[in-house]
C-alpha atoms as a PDB file:
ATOM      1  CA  UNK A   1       5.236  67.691 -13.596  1.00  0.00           C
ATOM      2  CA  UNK A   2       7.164  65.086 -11.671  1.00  0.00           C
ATOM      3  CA  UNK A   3      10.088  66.969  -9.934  1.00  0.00           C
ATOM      4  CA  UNK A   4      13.558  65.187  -9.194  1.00  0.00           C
ATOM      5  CA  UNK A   5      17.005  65.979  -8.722  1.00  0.00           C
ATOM      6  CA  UNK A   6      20.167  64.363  -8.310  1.00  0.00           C
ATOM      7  CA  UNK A   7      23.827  64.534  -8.051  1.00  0.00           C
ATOM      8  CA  UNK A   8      26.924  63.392  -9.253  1.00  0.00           C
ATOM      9  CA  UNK A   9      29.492  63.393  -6.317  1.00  0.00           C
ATOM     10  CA  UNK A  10      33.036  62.356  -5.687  1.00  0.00           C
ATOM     11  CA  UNK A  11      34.933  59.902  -4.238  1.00  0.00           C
ATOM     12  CA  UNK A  12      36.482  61.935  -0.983  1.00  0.00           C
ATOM     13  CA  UNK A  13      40.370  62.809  -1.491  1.00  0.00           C
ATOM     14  CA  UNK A  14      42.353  61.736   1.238  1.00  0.00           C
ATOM     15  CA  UNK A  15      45.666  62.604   1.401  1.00  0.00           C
ATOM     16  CA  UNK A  16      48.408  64.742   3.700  1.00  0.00           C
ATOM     17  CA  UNK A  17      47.205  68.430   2.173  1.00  0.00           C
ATOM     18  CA  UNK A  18      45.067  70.695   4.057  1.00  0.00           C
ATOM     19  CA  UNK A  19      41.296  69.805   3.681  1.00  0.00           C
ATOM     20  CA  UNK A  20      40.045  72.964   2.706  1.00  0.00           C
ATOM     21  CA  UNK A  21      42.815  72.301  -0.149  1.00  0.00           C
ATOM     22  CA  UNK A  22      41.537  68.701  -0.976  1.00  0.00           C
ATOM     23  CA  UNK A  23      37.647  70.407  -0.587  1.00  0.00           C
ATOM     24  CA  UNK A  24      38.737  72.891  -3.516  1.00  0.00           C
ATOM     25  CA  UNK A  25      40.716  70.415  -6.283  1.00  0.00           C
ATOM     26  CA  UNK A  26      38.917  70.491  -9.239  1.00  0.00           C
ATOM     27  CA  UNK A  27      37.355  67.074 -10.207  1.00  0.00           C
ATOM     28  CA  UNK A  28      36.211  66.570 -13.653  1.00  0.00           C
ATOM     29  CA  UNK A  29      34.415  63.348 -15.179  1.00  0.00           C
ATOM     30  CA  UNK A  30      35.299  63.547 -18.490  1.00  0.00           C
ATOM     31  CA  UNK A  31      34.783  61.813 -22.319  1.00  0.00           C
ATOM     32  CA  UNK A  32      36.004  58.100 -22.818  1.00  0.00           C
ATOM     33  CA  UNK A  33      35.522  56.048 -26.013  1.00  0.00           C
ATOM     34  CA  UNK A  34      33.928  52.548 -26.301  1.00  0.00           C
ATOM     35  CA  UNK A  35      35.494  51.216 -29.199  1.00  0.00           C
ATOM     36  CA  UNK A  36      36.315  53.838 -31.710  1.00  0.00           C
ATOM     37  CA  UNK A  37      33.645  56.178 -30.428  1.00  0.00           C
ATOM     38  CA  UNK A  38      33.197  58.945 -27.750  1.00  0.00           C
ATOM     39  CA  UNK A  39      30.779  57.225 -25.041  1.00  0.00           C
ATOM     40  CA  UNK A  40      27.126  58.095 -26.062  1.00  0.00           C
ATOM     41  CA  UNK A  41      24.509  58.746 -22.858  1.00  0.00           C
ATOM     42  CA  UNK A  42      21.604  58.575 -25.127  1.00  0.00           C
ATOM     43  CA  UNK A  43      19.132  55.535 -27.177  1.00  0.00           C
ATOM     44  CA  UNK A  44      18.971  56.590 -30.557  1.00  0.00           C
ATOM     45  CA  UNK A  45      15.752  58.140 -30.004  1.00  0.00           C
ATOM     46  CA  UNK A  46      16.625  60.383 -27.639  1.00  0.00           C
ATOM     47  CA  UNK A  47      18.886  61.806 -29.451  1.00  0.00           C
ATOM     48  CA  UNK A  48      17.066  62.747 -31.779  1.00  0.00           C
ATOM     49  CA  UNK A  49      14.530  64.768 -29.698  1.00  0.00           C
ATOM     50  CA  UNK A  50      16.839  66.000 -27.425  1.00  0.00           C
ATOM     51  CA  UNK A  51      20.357  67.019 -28.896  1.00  0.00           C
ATOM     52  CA  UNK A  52      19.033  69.324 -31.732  1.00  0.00           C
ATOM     53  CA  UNK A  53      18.143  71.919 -28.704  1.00  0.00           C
ATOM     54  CA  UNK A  54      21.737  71.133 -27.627  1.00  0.00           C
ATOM     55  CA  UNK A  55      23.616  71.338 -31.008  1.00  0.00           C
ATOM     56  CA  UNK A  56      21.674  74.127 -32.656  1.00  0.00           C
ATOM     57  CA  UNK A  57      21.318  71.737 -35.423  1.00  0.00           C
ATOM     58  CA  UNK A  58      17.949  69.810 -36.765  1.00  0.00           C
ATOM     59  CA  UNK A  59      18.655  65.874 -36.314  1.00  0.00           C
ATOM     60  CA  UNK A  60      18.026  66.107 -40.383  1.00  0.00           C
ATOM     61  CA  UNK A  61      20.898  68.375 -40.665  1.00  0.00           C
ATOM     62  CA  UNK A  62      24.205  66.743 -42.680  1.00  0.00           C
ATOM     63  CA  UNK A  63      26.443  67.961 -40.785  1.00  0.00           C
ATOM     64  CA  UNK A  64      24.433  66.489 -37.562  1.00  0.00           C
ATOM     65  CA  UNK A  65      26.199  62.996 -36.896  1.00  0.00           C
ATOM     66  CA  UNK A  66      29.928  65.004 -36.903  1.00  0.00           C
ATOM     67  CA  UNK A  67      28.208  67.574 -34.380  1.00  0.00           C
ATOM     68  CA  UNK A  68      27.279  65.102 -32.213  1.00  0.00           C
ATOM     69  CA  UNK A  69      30.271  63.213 -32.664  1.00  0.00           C
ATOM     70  CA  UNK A  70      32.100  65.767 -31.259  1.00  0.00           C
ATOM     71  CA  UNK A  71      29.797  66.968 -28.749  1.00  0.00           C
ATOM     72  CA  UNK A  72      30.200  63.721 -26.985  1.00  0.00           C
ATOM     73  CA  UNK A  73      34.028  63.530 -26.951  1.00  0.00           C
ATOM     74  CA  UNK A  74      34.317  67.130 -25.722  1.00  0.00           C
ATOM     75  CA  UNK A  75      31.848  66.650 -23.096  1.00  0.00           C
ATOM     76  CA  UNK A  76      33.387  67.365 -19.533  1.00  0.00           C
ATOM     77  CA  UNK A  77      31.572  67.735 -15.606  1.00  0.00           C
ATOM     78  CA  UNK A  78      32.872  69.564 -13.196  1.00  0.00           C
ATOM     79  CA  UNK A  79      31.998  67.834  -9.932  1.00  0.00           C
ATOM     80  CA  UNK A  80      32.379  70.138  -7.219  1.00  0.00           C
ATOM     81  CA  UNK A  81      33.346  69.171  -3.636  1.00  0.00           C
ATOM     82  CA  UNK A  82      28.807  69.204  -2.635  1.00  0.00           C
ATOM     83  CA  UNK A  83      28.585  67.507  -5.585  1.00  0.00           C
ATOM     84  CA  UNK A  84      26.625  68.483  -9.075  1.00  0.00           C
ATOM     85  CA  UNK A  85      23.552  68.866  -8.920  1.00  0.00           C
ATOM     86  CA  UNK A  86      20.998  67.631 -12.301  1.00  0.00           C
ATOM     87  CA  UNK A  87      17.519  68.104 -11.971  1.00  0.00           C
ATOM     88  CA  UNK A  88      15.862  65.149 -14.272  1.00  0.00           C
ATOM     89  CA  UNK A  89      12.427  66.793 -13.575  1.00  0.00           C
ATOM     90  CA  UNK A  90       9.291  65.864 -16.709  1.00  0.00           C
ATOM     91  CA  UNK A  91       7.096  67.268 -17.605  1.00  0.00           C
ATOM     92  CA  UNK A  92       3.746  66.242 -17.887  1.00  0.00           C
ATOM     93  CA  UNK A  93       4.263  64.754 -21.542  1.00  0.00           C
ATOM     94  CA  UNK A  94       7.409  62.629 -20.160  1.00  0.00           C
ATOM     95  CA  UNK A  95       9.924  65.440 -21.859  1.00  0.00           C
ATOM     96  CA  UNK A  96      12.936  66.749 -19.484  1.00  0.00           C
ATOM     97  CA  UNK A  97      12.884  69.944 -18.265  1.00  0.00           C
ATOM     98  CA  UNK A  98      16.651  70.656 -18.216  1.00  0.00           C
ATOM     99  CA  UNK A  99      17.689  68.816 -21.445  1.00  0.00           C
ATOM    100  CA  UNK A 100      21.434  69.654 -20.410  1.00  0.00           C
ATOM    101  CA  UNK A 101      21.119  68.486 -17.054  1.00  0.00           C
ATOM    102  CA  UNK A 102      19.021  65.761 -18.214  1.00  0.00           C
ATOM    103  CA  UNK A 103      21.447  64.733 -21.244  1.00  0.00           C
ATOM    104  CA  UNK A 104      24.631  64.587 -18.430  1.00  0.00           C
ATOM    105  CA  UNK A 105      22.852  62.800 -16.151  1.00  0.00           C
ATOM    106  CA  UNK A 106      22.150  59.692 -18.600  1.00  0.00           C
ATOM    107  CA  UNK A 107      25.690  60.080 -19.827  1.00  0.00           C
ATOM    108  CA  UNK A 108      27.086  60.103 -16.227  1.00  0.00           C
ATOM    109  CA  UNK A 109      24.557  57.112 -15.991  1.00  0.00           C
ATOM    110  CA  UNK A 110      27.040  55.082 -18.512  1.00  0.00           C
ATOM    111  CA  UNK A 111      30.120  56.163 -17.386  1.00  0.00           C
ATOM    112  CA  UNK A 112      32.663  53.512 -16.691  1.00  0.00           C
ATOM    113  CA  UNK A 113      33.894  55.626 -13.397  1.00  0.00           C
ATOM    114  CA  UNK A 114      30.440  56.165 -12.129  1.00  0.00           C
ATOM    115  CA  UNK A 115      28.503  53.930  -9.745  1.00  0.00           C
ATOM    116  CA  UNK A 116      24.605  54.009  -9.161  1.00  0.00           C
ATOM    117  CA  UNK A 117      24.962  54.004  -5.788  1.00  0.00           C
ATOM    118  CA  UNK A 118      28.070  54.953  -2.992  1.00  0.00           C
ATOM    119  CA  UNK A 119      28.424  51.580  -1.703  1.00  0.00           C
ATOM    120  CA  UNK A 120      28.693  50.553  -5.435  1.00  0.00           C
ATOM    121  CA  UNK A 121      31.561  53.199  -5.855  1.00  0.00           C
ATOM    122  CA  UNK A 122      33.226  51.461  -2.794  1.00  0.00           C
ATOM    123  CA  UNK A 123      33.231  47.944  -4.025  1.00  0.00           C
ATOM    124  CA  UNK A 124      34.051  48.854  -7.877  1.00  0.00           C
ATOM    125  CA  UNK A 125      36.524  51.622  -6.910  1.00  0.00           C
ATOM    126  CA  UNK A 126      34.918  54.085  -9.061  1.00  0.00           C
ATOM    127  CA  UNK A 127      35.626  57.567  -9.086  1.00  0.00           C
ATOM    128  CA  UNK A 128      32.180  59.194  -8.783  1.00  0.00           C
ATOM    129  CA  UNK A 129      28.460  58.153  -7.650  1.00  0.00           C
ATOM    130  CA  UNK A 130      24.678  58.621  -8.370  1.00  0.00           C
ATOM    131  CA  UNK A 131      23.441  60.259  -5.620  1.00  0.00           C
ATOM    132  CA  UNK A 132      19.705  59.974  -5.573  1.00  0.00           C
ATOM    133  CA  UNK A 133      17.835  61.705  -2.423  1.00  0.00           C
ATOM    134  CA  UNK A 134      14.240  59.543  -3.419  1.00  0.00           C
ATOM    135  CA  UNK A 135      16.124  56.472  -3.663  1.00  0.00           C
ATOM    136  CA  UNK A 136      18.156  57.248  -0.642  1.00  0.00           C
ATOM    137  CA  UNK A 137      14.280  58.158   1.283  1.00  0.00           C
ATOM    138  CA  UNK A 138      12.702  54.817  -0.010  1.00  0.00           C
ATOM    139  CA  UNK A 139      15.659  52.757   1.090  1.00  0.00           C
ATOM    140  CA  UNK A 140      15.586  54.109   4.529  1.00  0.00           C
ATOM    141  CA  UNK A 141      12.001  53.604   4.351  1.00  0.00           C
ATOM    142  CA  UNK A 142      12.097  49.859   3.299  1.00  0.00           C
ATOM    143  CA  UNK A 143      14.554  49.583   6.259  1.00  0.00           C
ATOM    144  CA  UNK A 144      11.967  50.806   8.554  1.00  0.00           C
ATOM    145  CA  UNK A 145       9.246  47.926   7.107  1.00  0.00           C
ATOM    146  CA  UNK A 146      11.525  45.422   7.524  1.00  0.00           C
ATOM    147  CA  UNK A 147      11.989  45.952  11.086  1.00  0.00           C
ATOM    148  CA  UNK A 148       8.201  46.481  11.615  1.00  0.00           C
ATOM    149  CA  UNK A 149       7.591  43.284  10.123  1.00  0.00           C
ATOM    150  CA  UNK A 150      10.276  41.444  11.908  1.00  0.00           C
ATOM    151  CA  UNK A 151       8.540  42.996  14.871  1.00  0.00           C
ATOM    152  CA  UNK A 152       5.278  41.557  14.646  1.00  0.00           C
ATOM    153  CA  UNK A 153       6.760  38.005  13.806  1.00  0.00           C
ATOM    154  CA  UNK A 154       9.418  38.701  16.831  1.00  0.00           C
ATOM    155  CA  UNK A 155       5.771  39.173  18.779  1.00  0.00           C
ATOM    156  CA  UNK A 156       4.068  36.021  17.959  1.00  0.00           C
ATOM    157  CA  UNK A 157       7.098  33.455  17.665  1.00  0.00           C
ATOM    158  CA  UNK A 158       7.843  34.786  21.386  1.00  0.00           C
ATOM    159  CA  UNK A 159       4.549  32.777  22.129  1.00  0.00           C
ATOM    160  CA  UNK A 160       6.349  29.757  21.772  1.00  0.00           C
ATOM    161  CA  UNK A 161       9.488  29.104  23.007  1.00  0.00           C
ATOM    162  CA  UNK A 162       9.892  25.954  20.859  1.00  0.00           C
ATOM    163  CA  UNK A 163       9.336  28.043  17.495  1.00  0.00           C
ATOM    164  CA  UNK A 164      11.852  30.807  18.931  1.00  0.00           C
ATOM    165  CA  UNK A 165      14.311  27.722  19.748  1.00  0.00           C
ATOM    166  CA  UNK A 166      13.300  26.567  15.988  1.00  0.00           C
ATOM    167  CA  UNK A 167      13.827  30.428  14.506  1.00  0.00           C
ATOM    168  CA  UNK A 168      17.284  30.321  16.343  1.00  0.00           C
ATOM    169  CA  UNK A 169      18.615  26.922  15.385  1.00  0.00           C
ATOM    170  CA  UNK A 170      17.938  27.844  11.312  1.00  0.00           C
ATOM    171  CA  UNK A 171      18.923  31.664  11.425  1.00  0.00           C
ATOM    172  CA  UNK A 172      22.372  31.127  13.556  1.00  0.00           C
ATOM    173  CA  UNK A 173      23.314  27.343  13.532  1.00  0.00           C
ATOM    174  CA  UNK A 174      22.821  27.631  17.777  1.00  0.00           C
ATOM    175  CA  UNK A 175      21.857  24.215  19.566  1.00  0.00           C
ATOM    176  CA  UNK A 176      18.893  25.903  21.054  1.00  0.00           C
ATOM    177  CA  UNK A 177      18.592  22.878  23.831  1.00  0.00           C
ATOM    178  CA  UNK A 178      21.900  23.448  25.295  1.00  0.00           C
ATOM    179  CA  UNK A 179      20.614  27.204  25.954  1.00  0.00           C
ATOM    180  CA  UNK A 180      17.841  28.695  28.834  1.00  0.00           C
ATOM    181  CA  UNK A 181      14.548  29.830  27.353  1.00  0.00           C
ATOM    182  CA  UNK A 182      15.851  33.735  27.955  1.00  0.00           C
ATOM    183  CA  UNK A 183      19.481  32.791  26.202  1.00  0.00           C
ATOM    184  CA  UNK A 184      17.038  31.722  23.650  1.00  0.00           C
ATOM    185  CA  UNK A 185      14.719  34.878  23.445  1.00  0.00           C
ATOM    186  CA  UNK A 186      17.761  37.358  23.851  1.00  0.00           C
ATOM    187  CA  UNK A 187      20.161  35.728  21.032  1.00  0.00           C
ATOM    188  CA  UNK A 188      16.893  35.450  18.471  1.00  0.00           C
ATOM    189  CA  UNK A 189      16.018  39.394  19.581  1.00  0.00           C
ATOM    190  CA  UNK A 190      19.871  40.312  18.792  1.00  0.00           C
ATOM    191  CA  UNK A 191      19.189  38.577  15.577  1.00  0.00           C
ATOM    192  CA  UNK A 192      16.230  39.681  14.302  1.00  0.00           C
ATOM    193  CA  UNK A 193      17.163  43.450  15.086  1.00  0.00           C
ATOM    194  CA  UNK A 194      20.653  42.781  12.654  1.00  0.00           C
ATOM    195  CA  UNK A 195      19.261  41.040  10.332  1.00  0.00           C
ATOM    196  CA  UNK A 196      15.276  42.258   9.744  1.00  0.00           C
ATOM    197  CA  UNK A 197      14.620  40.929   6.652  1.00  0.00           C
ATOM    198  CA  UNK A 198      16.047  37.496   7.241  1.00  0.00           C
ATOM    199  CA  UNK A 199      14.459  36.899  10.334  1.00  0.00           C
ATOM    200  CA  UNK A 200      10.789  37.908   8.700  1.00  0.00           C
ATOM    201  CA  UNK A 201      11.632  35.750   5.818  1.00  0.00           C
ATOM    202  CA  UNK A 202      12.168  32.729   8.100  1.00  0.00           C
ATOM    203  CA  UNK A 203       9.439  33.561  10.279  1.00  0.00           C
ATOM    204  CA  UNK A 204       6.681  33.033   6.958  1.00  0.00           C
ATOM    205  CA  UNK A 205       8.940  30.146   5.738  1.00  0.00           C
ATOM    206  CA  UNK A 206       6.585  27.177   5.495  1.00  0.00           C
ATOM    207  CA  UNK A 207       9.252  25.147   5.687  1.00  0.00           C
ATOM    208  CA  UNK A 208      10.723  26.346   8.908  1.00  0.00           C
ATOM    209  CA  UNK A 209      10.258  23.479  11.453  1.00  0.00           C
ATOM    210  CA  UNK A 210      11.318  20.588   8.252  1.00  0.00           C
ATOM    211  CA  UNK A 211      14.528  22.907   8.054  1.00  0.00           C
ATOM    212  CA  UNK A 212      14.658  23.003  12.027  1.00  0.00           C
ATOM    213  CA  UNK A 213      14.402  19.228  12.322  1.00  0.00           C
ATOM    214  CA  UNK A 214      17.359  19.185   8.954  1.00  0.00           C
ATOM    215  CA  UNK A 215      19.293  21.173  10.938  1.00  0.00           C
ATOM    216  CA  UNK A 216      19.478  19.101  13.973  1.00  0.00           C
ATOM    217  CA  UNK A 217      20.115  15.740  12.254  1.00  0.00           C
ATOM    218  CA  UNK A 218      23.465  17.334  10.973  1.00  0.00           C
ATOM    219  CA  UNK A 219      24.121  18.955  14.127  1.00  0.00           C
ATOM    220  CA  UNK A 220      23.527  15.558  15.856  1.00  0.00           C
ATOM    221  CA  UNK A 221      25.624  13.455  13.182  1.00  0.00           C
ATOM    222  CA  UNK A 222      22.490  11.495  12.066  1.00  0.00           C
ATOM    223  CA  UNK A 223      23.274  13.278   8.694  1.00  0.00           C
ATOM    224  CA  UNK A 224      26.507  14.250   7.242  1.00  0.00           C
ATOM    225  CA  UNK A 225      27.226  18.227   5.643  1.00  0.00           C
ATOM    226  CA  UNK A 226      29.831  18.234   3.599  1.00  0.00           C
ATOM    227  CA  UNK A 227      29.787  21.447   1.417  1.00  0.00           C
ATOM    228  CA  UNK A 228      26.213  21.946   0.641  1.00  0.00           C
ATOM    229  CA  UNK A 229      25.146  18.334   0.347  1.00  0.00           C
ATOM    230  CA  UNK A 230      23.357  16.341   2.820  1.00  0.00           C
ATOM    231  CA  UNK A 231      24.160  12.790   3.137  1.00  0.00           C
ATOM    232  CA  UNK A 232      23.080   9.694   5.223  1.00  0.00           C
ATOM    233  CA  UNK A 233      25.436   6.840   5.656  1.00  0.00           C
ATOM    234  CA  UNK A 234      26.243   6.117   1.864  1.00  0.00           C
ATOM    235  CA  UNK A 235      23.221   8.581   0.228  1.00  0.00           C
ATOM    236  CA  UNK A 236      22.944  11.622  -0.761  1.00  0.00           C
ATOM    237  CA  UNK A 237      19.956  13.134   0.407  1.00  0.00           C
ATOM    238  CA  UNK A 238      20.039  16.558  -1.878  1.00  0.00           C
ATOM    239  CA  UNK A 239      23.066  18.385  -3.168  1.00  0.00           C
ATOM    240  CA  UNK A 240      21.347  21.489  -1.446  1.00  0.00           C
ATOM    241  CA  UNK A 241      19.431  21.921   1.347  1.00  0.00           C
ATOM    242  CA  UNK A 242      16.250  22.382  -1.230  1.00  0.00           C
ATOM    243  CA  UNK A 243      17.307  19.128  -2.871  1.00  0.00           C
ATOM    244  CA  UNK A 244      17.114  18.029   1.039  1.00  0.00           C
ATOM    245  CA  UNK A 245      13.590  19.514   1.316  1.00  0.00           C
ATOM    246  CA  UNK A 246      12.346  17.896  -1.566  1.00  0.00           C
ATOM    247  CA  UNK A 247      13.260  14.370  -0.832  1.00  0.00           C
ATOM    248  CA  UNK A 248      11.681  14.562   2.881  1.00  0.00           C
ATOM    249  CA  UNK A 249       8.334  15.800   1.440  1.00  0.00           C
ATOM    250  CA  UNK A 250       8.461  13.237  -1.280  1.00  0.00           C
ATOM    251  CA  UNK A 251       6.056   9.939  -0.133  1.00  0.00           C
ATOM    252  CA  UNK A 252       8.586   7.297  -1.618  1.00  0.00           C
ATOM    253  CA  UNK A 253      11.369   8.522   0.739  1.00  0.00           C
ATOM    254  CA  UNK A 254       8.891   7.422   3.521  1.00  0.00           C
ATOM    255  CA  UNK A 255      10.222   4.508   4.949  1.00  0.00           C
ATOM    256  CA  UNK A 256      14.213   5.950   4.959  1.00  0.00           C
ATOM    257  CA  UNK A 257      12.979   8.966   6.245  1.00  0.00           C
ATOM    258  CA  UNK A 258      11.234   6.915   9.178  1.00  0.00           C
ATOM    259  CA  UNK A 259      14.603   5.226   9.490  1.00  0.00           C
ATOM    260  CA  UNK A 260      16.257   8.570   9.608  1.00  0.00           C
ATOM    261  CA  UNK A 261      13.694  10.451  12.086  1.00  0.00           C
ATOM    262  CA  UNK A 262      13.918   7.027  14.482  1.00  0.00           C
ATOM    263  CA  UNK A 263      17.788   7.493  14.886  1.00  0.00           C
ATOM    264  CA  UNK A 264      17.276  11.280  15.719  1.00  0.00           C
ATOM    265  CA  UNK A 265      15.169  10.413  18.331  1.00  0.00           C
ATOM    266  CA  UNK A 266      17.734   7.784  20.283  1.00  0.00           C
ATOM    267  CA  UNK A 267      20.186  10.348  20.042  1.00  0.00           C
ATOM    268  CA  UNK A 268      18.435  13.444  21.418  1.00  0.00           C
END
């Protein structure tokens, strides 16, 4: 059996009343209709397996589709100031082991005022959130890979204090040269501990030092940045910075891009 339990919790109530007041209100998520019918947490198929237990009625019954009808539009949580708790537990044939708490939890799933996540509650200005201690465990865990991994790469690019000065010039938009070797190190360390999974991406990118070398054209003026495209005297070079990529690698481009790399070097 694969244990798991979750919970539906509330958006905190601020207000001028005593919290222990605003602790006890009583919250309830309750029915809304899509279209002309009560909102349904189940597929089709579920249903069917699941709601006879519920209903007290076989799914061949008549008077089944009215009993479920009416079991969805009278369906009310009470969400408690700790939150409710649903335990969404199988069974080792996939079945739920609460149906209820299984049933309100995919219902609470598609509710309009309910967010997967608290941060999505935030942003939508929903009422109520998924709470999901697993998810919540292998997020903080992902966090903690991240930051190994920008470790390592932290590790080896501080072997080279032109890659670091490369790293810092893509990640942050710095002008590395105008900076000591520890401004350098310290501003890329502040970075990478921020933004883990940035930094790691940029430190694999095989495309780091073209990007680097991109980067310091525009900041030098031997190429022009105007919204995302990249232009030199009257061309455009790439409409994006991938467009931009593309057209240095190309072997046609050679003799402009010659042209181009000469000029950055009288300016440097």
């Amino acid at each position: 059996m694969k244990e798991k339990k979750v919970f539906l919790r509330r958006k905190e109530a601020k207000g001028y009343l005593p919290k222990e007041i605003l602790v006890a209100a009583r919250v309830t998520l309750g029915s809304v209709f899509v279209g002309r019918q009560p909102l349904n947490g189940l597929t089709p198929d579920e249903s069917q397996r699941f709601l006879p237990e519920i209903l007290g009625l076989p799914h061949s019954h008549p008077d089944f589709p009215r009993a479920e009808k009416n079991y969805w539009a009278s369906l009310r949580i009470k969400v408690p100031f700790e939150g409710k708790e649903f335990d969404v537990s199988l069974d080792a044939n996939g079945n739920p082991v609460n149906v209820s708490d299984y049933i309100n939890y995919k219902w609470a799933l598609k509710h309009p005022q309910v967010a997967e996540t608290k941060e999505g509650m935030k942003v939508h200005n929903k009422r109520f959130y998924i709470y999901d201690p697993e998810r919540d465990l292998l997020k903080k865990n992902n966090a903690v890979q991240n930051a190994k991994d920008a470790d390592k790469e932290f590790l080896k690019a501080s072997q080279s204090e032109e890659r670091m000065a490369r790293l810092l010039r893509v990640l942050t938009n710095s002008k590395p040269e105008q900076l000591t070797a520890m401004q350098v190190e310290n501003e890329l360390y502040e970075y990478k501990t921020k933004n883990p999974k940035k930094f790691y991406k940029a430190c694999i990118d095989k495309d780091l030092d073209l990007k680097d070398e991109i980067a310091e054209m525009v900041q030098l003026d031997v190429l022009r940045k105007i919204g995302n495209q990249y232009i030199h005297e009257d061309e455009t070079l790439g409409e994006t910075l991938q467009d931009t990529l593309v057209y240095f690698k190309n072997k046609k481009n050679s003799g402009a891009i010659n042209a181009i790399r000469a000029k950055l070097k009288t300016v440097k």
